[in-house]
Protein backbone atom coordinates (compact mmCIF):
# COMPACT_ATOMS: atom_id res chain seq x y z
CA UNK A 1 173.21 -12.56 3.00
CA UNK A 2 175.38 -10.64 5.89
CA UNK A 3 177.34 -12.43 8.01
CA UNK A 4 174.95 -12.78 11.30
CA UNK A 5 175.97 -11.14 14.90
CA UNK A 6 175.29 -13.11 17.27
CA UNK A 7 173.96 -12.79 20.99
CA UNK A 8 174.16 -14.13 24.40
CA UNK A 9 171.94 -13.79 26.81
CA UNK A 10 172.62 -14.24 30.68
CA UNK A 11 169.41 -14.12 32.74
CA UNK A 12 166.25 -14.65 31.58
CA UNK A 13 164.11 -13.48 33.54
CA UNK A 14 161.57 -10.80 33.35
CA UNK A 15 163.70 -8.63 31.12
CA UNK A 16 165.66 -11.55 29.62
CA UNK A 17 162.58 -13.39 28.31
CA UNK A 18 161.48 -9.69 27.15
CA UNK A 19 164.68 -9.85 25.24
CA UNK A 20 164.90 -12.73 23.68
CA UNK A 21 161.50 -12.52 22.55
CA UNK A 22 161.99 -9.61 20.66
CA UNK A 23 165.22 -10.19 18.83
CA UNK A 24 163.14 -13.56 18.11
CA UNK A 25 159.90 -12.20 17.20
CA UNK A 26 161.22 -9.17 15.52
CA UNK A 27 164.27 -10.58 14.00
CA UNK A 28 162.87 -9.41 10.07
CA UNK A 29 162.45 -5.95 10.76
CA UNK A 30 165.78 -6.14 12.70
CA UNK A 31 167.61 -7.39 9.49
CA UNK A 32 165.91 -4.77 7.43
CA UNK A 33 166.79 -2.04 9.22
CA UNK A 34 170.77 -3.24 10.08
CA UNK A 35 171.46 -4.91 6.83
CA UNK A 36 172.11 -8.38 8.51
CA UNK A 37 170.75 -10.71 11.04
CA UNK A 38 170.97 -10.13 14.75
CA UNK A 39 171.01 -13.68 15.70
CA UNK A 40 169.99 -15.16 19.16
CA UNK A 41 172.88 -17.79 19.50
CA UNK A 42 172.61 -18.48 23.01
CA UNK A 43 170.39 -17.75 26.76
CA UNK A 44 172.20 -19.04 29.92
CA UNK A 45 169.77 -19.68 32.80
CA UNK A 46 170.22 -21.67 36.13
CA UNK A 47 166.10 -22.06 36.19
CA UNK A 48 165.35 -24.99 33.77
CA UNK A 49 161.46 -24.38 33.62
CA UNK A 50 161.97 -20.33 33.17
CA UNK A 51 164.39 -21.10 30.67
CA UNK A 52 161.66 -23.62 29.13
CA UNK A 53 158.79 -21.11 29.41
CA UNK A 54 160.99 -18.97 26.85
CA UNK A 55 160.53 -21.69 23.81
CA UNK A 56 163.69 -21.00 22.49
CA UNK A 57 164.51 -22.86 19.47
CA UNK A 58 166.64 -26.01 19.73
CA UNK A 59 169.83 -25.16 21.22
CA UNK A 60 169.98 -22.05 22.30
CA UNK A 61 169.11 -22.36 25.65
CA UNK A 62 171.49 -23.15 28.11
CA UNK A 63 172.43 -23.47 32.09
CA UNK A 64 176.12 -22.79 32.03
CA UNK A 65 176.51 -19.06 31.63
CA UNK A 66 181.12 -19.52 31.97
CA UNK A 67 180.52 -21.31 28.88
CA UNK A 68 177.87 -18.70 26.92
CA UNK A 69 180.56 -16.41 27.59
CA UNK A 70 183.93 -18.53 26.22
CA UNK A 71 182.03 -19.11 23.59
CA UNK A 72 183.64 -17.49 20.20
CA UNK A 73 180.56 -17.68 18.26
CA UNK A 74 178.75 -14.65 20.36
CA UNK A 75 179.65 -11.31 20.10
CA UNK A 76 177.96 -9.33 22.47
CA UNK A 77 176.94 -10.63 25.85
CA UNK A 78 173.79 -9.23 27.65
CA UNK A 79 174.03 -9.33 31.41
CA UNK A 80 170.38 -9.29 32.85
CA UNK A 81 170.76 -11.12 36.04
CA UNK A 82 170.58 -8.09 38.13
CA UNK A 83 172.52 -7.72 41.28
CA UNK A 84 176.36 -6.70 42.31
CA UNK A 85 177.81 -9.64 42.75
CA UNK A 86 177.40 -12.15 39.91
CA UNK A 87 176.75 -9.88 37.40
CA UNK A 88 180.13 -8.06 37.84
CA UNK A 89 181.85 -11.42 37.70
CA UNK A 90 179.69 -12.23 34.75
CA UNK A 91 180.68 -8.28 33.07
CA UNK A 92 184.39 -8.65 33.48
CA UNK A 93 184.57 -11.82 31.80
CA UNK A 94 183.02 -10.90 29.19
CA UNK A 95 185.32 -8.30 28.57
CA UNK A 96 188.25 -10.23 29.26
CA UNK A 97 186.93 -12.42 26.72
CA UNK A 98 186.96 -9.38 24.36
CA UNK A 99 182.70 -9.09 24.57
CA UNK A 100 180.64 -6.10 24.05
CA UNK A 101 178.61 -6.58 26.66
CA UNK A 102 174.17 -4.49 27.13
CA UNK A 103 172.99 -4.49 30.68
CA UNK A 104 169.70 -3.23 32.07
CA UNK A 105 172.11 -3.66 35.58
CA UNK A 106 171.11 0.13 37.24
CA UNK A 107 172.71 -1.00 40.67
CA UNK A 108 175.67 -2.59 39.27
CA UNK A 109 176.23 0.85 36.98
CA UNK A 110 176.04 2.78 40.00
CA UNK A 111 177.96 0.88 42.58
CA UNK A 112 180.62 -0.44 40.13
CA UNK A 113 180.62 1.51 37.01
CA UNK A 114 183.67 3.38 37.08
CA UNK A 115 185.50 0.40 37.18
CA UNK A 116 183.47 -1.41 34.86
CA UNK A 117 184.09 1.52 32.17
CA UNK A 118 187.47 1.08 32.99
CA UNK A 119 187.87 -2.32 32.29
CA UNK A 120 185.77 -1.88 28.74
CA UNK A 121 188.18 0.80 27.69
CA UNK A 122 191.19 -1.63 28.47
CA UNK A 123 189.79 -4.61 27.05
CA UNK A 124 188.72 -2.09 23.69
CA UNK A 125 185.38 -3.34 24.20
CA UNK A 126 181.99 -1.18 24.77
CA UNK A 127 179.44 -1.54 27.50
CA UNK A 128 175.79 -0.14 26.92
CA UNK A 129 172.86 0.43 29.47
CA UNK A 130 170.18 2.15 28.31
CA UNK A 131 167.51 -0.12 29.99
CA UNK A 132 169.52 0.91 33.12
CA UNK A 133 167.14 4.34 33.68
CA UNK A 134 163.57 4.92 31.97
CA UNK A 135 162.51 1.11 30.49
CA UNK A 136 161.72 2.11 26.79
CA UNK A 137 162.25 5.83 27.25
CA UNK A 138 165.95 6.61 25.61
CA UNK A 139 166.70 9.12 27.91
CA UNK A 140 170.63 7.99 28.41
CA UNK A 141 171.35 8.03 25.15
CA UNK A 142 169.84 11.15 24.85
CA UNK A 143 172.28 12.67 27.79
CA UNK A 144 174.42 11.02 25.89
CA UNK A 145 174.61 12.12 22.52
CA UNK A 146 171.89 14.51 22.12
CA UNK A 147 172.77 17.36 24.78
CA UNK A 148 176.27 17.42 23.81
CA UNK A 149 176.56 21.05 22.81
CA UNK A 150 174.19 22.23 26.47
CA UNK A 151 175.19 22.37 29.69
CA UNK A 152 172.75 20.84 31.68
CA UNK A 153 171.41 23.00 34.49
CA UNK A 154 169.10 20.60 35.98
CA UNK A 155 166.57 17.28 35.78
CA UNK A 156 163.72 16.28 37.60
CA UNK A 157 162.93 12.15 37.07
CA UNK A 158 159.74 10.13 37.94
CA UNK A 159 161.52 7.22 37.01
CA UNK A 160 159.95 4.04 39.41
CA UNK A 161 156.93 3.40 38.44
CA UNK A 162 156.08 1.68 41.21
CA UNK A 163 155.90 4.03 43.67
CA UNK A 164 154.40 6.16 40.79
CA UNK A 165 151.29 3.60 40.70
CA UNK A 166 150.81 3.98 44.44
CA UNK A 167 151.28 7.79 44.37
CA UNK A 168 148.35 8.02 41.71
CA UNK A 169 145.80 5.67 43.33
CA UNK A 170 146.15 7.38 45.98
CA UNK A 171 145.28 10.75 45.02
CA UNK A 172 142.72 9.35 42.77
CA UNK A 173 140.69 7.16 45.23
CA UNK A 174 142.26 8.48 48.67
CA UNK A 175 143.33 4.97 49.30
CA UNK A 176 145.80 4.23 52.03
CA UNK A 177 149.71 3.34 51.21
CA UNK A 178 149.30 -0.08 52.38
CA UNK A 179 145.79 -0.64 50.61
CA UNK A 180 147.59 0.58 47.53
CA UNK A 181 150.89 -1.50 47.83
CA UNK A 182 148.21 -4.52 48.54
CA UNK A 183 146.53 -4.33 45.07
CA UNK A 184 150.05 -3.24 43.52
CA UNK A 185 151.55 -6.26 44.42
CA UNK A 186 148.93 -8.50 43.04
CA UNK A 187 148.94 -7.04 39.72
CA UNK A 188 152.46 -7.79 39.28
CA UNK A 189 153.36 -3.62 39.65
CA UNK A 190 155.45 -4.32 43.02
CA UNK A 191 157.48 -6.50 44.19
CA UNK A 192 157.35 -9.00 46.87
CA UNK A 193 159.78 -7.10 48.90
CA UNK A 194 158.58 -3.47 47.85
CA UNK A 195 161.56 -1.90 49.69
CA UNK A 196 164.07 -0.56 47.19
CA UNK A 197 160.88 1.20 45.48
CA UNK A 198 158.99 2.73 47.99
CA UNK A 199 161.94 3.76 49.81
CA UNK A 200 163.37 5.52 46.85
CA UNK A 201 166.42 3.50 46.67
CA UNK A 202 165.94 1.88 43.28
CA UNK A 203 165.52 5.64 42.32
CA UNK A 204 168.50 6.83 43.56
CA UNK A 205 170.51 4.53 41.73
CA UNK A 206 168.86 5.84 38.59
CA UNK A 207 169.43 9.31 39.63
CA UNK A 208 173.40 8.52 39.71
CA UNK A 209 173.38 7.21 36.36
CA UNK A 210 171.39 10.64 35.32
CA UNK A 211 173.71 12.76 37.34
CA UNK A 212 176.90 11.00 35.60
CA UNK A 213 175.48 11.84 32.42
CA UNK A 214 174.78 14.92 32.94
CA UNK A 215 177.42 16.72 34.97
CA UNK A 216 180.61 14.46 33.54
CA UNK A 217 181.47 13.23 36.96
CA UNK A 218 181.18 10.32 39.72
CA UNK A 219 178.76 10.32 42.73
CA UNK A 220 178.16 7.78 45.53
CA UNK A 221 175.28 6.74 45.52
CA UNK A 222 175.61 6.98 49.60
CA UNK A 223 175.49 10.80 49.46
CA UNK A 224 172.23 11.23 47.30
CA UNK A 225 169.71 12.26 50.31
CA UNK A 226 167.48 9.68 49.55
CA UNK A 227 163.57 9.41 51.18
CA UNK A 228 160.45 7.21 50.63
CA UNK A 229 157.04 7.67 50.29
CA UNK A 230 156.09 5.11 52.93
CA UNK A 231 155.07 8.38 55.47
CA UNK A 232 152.69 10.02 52.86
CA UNK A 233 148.96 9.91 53.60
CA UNK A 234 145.94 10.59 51.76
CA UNK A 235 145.59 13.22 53.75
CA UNK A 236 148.62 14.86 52.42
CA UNK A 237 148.07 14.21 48.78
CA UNK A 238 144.30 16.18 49.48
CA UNK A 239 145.88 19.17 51.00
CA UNK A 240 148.87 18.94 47.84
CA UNK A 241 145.02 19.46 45.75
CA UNK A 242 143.90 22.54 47.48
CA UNK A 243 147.49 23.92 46.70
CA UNK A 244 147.11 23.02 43.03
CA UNK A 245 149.77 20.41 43.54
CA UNK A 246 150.25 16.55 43.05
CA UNK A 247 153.10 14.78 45.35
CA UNK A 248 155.74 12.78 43.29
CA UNK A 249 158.90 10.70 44.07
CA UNK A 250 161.19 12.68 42.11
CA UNK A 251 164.76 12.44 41.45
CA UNK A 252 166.33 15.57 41.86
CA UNK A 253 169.27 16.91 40.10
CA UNK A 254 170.42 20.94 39.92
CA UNK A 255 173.94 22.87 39.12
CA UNK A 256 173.97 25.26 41.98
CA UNK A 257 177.07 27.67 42.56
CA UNK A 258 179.17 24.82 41.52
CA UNK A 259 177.83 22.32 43.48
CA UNK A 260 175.38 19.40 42.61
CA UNK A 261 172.02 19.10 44.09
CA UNK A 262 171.27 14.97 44.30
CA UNK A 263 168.19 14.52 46.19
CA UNK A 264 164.94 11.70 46.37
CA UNK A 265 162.06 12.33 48.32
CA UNK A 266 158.46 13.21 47.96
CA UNK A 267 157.46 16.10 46.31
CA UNK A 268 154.74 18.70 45.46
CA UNK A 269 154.93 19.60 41.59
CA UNK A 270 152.61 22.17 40.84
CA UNK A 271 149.57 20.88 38.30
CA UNK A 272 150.76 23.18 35.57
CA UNK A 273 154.08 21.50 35.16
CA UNK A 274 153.66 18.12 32.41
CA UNK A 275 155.52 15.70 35.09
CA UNK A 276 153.03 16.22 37.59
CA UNK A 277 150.26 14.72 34.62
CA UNK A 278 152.68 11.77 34.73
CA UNK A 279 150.76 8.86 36.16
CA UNK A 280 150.41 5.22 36.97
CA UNK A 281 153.46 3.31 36.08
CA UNK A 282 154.99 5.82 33.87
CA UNK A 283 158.01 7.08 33.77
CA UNK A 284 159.41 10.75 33.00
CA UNK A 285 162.62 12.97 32.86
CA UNK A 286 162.54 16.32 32.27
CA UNK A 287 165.57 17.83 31.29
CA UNK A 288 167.00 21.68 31.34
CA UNK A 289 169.65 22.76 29.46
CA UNK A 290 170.95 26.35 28.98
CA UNK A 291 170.82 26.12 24.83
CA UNK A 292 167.72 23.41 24.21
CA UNK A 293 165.84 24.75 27.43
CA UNK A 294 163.15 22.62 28.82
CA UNK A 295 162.87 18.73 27.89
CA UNK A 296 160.52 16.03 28.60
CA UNK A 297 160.90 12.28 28.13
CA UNK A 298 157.85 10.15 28.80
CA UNK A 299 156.91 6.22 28.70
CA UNK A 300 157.06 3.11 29.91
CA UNK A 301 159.28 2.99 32.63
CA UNK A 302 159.45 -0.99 33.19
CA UNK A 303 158.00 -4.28 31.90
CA UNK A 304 159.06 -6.69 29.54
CA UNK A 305 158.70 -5.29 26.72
CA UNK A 306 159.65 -1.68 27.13
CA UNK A 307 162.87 -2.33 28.62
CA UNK A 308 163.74 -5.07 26.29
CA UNK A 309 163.44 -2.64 23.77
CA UNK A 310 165.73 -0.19 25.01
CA UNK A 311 168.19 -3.92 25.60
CA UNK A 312 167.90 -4.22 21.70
CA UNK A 313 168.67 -0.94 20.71
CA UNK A 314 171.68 -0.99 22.47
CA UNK A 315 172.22 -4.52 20.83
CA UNK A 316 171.38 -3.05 17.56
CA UNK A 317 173.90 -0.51 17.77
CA UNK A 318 176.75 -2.57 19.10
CA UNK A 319 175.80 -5.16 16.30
CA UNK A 320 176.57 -2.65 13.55
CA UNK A 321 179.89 -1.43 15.36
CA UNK A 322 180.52 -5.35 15.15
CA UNK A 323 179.59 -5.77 12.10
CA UNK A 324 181.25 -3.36 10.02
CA UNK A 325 184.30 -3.28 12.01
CA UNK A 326 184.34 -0.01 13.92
CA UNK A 327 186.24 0.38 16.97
CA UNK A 328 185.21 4.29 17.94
CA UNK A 329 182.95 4.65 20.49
CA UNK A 330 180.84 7.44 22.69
CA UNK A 331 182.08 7.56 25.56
CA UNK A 332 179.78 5.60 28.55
CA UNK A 333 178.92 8.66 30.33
CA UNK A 334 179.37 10.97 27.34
CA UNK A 335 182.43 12.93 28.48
CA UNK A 336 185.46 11.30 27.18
CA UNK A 337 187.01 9.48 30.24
CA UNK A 338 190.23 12.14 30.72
CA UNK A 339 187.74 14.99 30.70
CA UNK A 340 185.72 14.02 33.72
CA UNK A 341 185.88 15.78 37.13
CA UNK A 342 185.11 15.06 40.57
CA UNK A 343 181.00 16.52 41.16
CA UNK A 344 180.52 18.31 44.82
CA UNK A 345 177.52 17.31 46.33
CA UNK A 346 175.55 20.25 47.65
CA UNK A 347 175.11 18.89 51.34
CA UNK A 348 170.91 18.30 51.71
CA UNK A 349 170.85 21.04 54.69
CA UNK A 350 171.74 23.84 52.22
CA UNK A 351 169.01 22.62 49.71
CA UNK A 352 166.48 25.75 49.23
CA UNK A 353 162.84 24.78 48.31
CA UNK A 354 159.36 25.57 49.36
CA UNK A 355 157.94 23.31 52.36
CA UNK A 356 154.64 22.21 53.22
CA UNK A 357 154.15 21.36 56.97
CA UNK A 358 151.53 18.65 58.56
CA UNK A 359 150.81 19.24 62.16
CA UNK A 360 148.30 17.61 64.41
CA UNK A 361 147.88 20.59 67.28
CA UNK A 362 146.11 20.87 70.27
CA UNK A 363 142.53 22.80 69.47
CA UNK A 364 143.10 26.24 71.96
CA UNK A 365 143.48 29.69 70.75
CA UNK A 366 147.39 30.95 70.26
CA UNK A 367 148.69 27.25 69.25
CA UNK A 368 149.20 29.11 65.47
CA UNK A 369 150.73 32.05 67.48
CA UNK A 370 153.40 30.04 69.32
CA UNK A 371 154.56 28.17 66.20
CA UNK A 372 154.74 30.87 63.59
CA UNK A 373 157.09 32.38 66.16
CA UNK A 374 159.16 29.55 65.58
CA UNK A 375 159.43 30.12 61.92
CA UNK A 376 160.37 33.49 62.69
CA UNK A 377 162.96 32.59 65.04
CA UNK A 378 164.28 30.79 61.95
CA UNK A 379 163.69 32.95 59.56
CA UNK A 380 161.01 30.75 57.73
CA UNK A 381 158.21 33.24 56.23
CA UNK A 382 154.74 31.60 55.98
CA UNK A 383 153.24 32.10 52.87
CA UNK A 384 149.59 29.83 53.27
CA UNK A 385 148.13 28.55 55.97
CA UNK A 386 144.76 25.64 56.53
CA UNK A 387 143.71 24.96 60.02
CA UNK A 388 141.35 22.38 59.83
CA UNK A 389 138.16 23.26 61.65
CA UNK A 390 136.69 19.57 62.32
CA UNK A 391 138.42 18.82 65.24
CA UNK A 392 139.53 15.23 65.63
CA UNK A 393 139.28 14.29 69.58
CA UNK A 394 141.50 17.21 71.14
CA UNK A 395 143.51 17.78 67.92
CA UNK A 396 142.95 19.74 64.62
CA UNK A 397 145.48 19.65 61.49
CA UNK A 398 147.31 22.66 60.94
CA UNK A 399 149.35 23.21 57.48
CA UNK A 400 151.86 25.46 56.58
CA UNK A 401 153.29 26.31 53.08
CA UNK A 402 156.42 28.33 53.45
CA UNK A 403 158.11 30.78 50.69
CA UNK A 404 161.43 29.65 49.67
CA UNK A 405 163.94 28.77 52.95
CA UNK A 406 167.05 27.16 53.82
CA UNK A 407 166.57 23.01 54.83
CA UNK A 408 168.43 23.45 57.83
CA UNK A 409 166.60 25.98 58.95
CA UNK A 410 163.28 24.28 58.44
CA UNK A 411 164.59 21.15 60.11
CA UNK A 412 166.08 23.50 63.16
CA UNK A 413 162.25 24.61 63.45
CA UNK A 414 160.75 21.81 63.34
CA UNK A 415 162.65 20.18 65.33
CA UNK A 416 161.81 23.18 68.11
CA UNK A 417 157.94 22.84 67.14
CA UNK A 418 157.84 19.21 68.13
CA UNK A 419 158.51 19.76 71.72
CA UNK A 420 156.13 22.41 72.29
CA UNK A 421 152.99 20.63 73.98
CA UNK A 422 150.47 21.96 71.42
CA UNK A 423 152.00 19.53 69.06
CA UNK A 424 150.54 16.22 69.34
CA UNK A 425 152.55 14.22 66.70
CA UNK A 426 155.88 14.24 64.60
CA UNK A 427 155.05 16.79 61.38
CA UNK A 428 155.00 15.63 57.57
CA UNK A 429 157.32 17.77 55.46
CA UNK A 430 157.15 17.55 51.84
CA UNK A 431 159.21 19.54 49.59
CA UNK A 432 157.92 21.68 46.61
CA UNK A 433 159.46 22.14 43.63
CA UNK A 434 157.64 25.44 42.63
CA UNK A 435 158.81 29.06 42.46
CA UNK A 436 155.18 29.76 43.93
CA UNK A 437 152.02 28.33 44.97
C-alpha cells in the first residue's frame, strides 16, 4: 500500500467534527479515488467533552494544538477554529513549520489574506479555502481554475443562508423578522448572536473572497457598502410580489468603467431570474463572464457536512500534491501573485439600480403631487406607483418603483421627502437588480 498523508485537525467544532467524520467515515472511497490513504493522525481541541463527542479512535485526539502542529508526522494542518486572532497564530505556524495548511476561515481570508498568501509562498507551502464561501458549492475553485480564459463582468451571491431562511419564511407565511429569527434560532439555522448574518457582515466577507477571485485584486472589506435585512417587513416582501419580485441579501459584484461595484444589501430579483427560486438555507452564485456568459452555482451553503466536504476536497488535493511530490501550485486567488492590481471601488453613491420606495403619508389629496416633484427635482423618473387605499389611522402606504437612477440622487430625495409633513415615517428603500419591472 501507499505511503499514508496524514492530517491535523485544529478545531473541532461544528465544521471540525464534520471533518473528521468524513475523512473517517469515508476514508475507502478516499483511498480509491487518490491511490493512498488520507489518514486522520491528529484533532487538537481545548473542549474535552466536544472532542469526546467526536469518538475518535485511540489517540488521535488531542488538547495541545502547538504540539499537532510540531508534529512531523502531519502534513497538512486544517485550521477550523474560526476567528482572527488564534487562527492566524495557528496559520503561520503551520507554515513556518513547512504545513499545507485547508481553512473554512472566511474572516481570517478577508482581513488577513494577503499576508497569509504571502507567507505560504515564502514558506513554499499552499493554503486552500474552499469552505471559506458557498459550504459544499465549489464555487472558488471554480473562479479559480475554471474561468481562467473569461473576464468576469459580474456576480450576484446568496451566500448566508441564514438570512436566506428568514427571507423565505417570510415571504412564504408573512411572518415578522423577529418571529422568524425566533424559530431560526431554535432549529439550529442562526446563531445565538445573529448579528454578523442578518446584518450582512458574514456576507461581505464572502463577497471579498469572490471579488479577489474574480477581478485579481485586494479589497477592504471596510469599503464593501454593506446593509442588513433587519429593516425589511412583510409588508415589503408583499409589495416585492405584486412587482413579480422576491427580496434577497445579495452580494453584489460588477466591472463598471473600470471600477468595481462591491455592495450587500437587500434586494428585489425579479421571479424570472433562477437566484430569486433560491430558498431556505441555500446558497447560490451566479456568475457572468464575457466568453462562458451566465453561470449558476447552487447548494448547501453551511452545515456539517456540506462544508466539510468542500474541507476534504481541498485536503484531497493537497494530499496528492504531497504525495507525489509536486511543488506547483494555482495561485490562491488565481492570478499569479506579480500579476495582481490594486481594484477601485466604485463609491456606493454612484451605484445605478432601480429603487423601490416605502412611505407611510398623510391620507389628503396632492401628498403624491408634492413628492413626485421631488423626484423630479432629482431627476428620479417614476416608473410604478401603489397607494394603498385602506387607510391605517391618518396614514396610507405609498410605493414607488423608479426606472434606473443615480444612488445619490435617490438618497438626496429622500432625504428632502422625509421632512415634508405628509411623510409620517423614515422610507424603506430596497434596491432592484432588474433592467425592468
Amino acid at each position: 500500500m501507499s505511503s499514508a498523508v496524514n492530517i491535523g485537525i485544529i478545531g473541532a467544532g461544528t465544521v471540525g467534527g464534520g471533518t473528521a467524520s468524513i475523512l473517517l467515515e469515508n476514508a475507502d472511497v478516499i483511498r480509491r479515488r487518490t491511490g493512498f490513504p488520507v489518514h486522520l493522525a491528529r484533532v487538537a481541541e481545548k473542549d474535552a467533552k466536544r472532542l469526546a463527542s467526536l469518538k475518535l479512535p485511540k489517540g488521535v485526539g488531542t488538547s495541545d494544538a502547538a504540539a499537532l502542529i510540531a508534529d512531523p508526522g502531519v502534513d497538512i494542518v486544517v485550521e477550523l477554529v474560526g476567528g482572527t486572532g488564534v487562527a492566524r497564530d495557528f496559520t503561520l505556524a503551520a507554515f513556518a513549520a513547512g504545513k499545507h495548511v485547508v481553512t473554512a476561515n472566511k474572516a481570517l481570508i478577508a482581513a488577513h489574506g494577503e499576508e497569509l498568501f504571502a507567507a505560504a509562498a515564502s514558506a513554499g507551502v499552499q493554503y486552500r479555502f474552499e469552505a471559506a464561501v458557498g459550504g459544499g458549492i465549489p464555487i472558488l475553485r471554480s473562479l479559480r481554475e475554471g474561468f481562467t480564459g473569461d473576464r468576469i463582468l459580474s456576480l450576484f451571491g446568496i451566500i448566508n443562508g441564514t438570512a436566506n431562511y428568514i427571507l423565505t419564511e417570510m415571504t412564504d407565511n408573512g411572518s415578522s423578522f423577529d418571529e422568524v429569527l425566533a424559530e431560526a434560532q431554535k432549529l439550529g439555522y442562526a446563531e445565538a448572536d445573529p448579528t454578523y448574518d442578518v446584518e450582512g457582515i458574514d456576507t461581505a466577507h464572502k463577497l471579498a473572497i469572490l471579488i479577489s477571485l474574480s477581478f485579481g485584486g485586494q479589497v477592504d472589506v471596510d469599503d464593501i457598502y454593506t446593509e442588513g435585512i433587519t429593516r425589511v417587513s412583510p409588508v415589503d416582501l408583499a409589495y416585492a410580489e405584486a412587482f413579480g419580485c422576491k427580496v434577497k441579501l445579495l452580494a453584489i459584484a460588477k466591472e463598471v468603467e473600470g471600477e468595481i461595484e462591491a455592495r450587500v444589501h437587500p434586494t428585489m430579483v425579479p421571479d424570472n431570474q433562477l437566484i430569486a427560486q433560491v430558498d431556505g438555507v441555500f446558497n447560490a452564485v451566479a456568475v457572468t463572464g464575457d466568453r462562458v456568459g451566465e453561470t449558476l452555482f447552487y447548494g448547501r451553503g453551511a452545515g456539517a457536512q456540506a462544508t466539510g466536504s468542500a474541507v476534504v476536497g481541498d485536503i484531497v488535493d493537497l494530499a496528492r500534491r504531497v504525495h507525489g511530490g509536486k511543488a506547483t501550485q494555482v495561485p490562491p486567488m488565481g492570478f499569479q501573485q506579480g500579476e495582481r492590481r490594486p481594484l477601485v471601488i466604485r463609491p456606493m453613491a454612484r451605484i445605478e439600480s432601480l429603487y423601490y420606495l416605502h412611505l407611510r403619508v398623510v391620507d389628503r389629496p396632492g401628498v403624491l403631487a408634492d413628492i413626485a416633484g421631488v423626484f423630479g427635482r432629482h431627476r428620479i423618473s417614476i416608473a410604478r406607483v401603489i397607494q394603498d387605499s385602506q387607510a391605517s389611522g391618518k396614514t396610507v402606504s405609498l410605493v414607488v418603483m423608479t426606472h434606473r437612477a443615480v444612488e445619490q440622487s435617490v438618497q438626496d430625495a429622500l432625504q428632502e421627502i422625509e421632512k415634508l409633513d405628509c411623510v409620517a415615517d423614515p422610507a424603506t428603500l430596497i434596491r432592484v437588480e432588474a433592467e425592468d419591472v
